[in-house]
C-alpha atoms as a PDB file:
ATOM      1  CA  UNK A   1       0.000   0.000   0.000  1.00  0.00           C
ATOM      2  CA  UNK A   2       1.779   3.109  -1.246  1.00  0.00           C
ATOM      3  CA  UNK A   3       2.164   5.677   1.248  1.00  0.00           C
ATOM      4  CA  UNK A   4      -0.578   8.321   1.681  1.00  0.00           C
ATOM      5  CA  UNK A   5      -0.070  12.171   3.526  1.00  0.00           C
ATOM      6  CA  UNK A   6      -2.930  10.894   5.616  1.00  0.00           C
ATOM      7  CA  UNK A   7      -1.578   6.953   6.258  1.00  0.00           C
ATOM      8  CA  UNK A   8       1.573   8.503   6.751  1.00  0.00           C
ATOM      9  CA  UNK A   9       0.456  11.128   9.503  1.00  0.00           C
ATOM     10  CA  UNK A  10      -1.781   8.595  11.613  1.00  0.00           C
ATOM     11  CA  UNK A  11       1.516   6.261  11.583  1.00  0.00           C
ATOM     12  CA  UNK A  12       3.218   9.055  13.355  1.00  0.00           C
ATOM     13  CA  UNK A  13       0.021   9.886  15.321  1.00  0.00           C
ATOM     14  CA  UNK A  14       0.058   5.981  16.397  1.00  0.00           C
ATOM     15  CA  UNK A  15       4.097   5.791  16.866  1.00  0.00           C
ATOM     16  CA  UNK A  16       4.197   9.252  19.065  1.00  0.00           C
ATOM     17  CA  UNK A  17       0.981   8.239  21.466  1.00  0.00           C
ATOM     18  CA  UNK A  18       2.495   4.463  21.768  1.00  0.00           C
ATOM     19  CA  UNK A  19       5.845   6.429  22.640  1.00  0.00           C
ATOM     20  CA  UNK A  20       4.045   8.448  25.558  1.00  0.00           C
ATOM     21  CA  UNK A  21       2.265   5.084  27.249  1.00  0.00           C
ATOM     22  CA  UNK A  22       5.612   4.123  27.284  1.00  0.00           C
ATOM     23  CA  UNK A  23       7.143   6.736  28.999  1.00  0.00           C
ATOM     24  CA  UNK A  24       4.427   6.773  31.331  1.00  0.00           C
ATOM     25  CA  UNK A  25       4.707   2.984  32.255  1.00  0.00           C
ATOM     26  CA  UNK A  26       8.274   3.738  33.075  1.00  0.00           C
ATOM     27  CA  UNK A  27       9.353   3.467  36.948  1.00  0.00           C
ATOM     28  CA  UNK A  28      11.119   6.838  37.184  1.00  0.00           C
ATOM     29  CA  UNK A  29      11.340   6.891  40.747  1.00  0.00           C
ATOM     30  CA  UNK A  30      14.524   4.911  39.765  1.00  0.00           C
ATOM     31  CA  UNK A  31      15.377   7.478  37.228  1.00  0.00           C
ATOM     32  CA  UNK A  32      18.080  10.226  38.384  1.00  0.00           C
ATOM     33  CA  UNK A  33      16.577  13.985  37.857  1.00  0.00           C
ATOM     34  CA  UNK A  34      18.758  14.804  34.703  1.00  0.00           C
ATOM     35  CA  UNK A  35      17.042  11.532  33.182  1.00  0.00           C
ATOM     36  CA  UNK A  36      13.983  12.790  34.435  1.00  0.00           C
ATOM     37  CA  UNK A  37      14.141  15.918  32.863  1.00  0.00           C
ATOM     38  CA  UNK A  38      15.110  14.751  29.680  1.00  0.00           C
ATOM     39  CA  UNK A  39      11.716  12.879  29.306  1.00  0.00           C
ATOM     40  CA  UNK A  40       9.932  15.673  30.660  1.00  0.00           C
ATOM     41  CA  UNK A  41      11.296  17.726  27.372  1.00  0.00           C
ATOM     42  CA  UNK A  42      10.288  14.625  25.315  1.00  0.00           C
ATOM     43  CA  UNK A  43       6.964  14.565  26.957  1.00  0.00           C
ATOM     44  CA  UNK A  44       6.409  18.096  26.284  1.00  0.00           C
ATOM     45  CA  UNK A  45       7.712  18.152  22.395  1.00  0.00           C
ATOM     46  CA  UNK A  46       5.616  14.785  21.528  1.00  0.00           C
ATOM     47  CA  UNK A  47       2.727  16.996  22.935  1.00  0.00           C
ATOM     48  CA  UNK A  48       3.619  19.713  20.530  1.00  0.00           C
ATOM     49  CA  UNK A  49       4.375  17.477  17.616  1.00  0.00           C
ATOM     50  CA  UNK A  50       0.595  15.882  18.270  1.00  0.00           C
ATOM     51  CA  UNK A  51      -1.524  19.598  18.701  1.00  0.00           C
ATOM     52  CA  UNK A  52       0.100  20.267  15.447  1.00  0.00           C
ATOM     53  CA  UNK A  53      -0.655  17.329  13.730  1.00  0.00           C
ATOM     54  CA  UNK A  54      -4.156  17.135  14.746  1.00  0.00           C
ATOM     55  CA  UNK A  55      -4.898  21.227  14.548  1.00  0.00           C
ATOM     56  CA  UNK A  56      -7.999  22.197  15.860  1.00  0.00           C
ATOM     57  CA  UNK A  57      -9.537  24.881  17.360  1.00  0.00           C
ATOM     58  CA  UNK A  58      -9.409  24.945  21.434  1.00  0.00           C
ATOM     59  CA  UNK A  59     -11.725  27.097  23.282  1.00  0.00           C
ATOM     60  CA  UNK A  60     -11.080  27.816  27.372  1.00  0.00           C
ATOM     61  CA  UNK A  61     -13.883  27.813  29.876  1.00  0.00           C
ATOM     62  CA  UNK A  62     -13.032  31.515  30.041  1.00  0.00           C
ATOM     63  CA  UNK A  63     -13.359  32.224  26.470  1.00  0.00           C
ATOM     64  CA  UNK A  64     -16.678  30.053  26.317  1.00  0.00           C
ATOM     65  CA  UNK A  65     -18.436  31.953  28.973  1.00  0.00           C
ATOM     66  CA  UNK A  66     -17.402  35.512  27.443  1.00  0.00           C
ATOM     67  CA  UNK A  67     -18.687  34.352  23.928  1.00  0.00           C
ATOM     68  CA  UNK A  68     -21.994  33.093  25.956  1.00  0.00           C
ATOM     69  CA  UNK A  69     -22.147  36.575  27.676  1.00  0.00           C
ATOM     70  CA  UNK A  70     -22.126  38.644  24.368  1.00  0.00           C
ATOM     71  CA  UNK A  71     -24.252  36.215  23.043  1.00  0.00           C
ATOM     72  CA  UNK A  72     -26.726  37.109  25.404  1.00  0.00           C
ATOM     73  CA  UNK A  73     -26.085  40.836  25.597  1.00  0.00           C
ATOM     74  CA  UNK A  74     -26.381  40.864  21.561  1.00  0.00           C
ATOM     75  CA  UNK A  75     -29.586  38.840  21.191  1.00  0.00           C
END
C-alpha cells in the first residue's frame, strides 16, 4: 500500500501516542533527575508534535463563557 499524507500522519500519530504510554509505564522513581528531565522535554515536544498534527480549534472555559455573555447581551 503506497504511502498516503494521511496513512503517513496517523503512523506518526500511532508511533508518538504508543511512545508516551511508554514513557508513562516507566518506573522513574529509579530514574536520576537529569534523566527525568530529559523525558519531561520529550513529553512536552511529543505533545507539541501531536496539537500540530491534529490542529484544531481549542476554546477555554473563560473564552466560552465571554462568547456566551455577548451572546446574550447581543440577542
Amino acid at each position: 500500500e503506497p504511502a498516503t499524507p494521511s496513512n503517513t500522519s496517523e503512523m506518526r500519530i500511532a508511533h508518538l501516542e504508543n511512545r508516551l504510554e511508554v514513557i508513562r509505564a516507566m518506573d522513574k522513581h529509579s530514574l536520576s533527575h537529569a534523566e527525568k528531565r530529559v523525558l519531561r522535554r520529550e513529553v512536552r515536544e511529543i505533545k507539541k508534535e501531536l496539537a500540530a498534527i491534529s490542529g484544531g480549534v481549542y476554546l477555554s472555559v473563560g473564552a466560552i463563557i465571554l462568547i456566551a455573555l455577548l451572546l446574550i447581551l447581543l440577542l
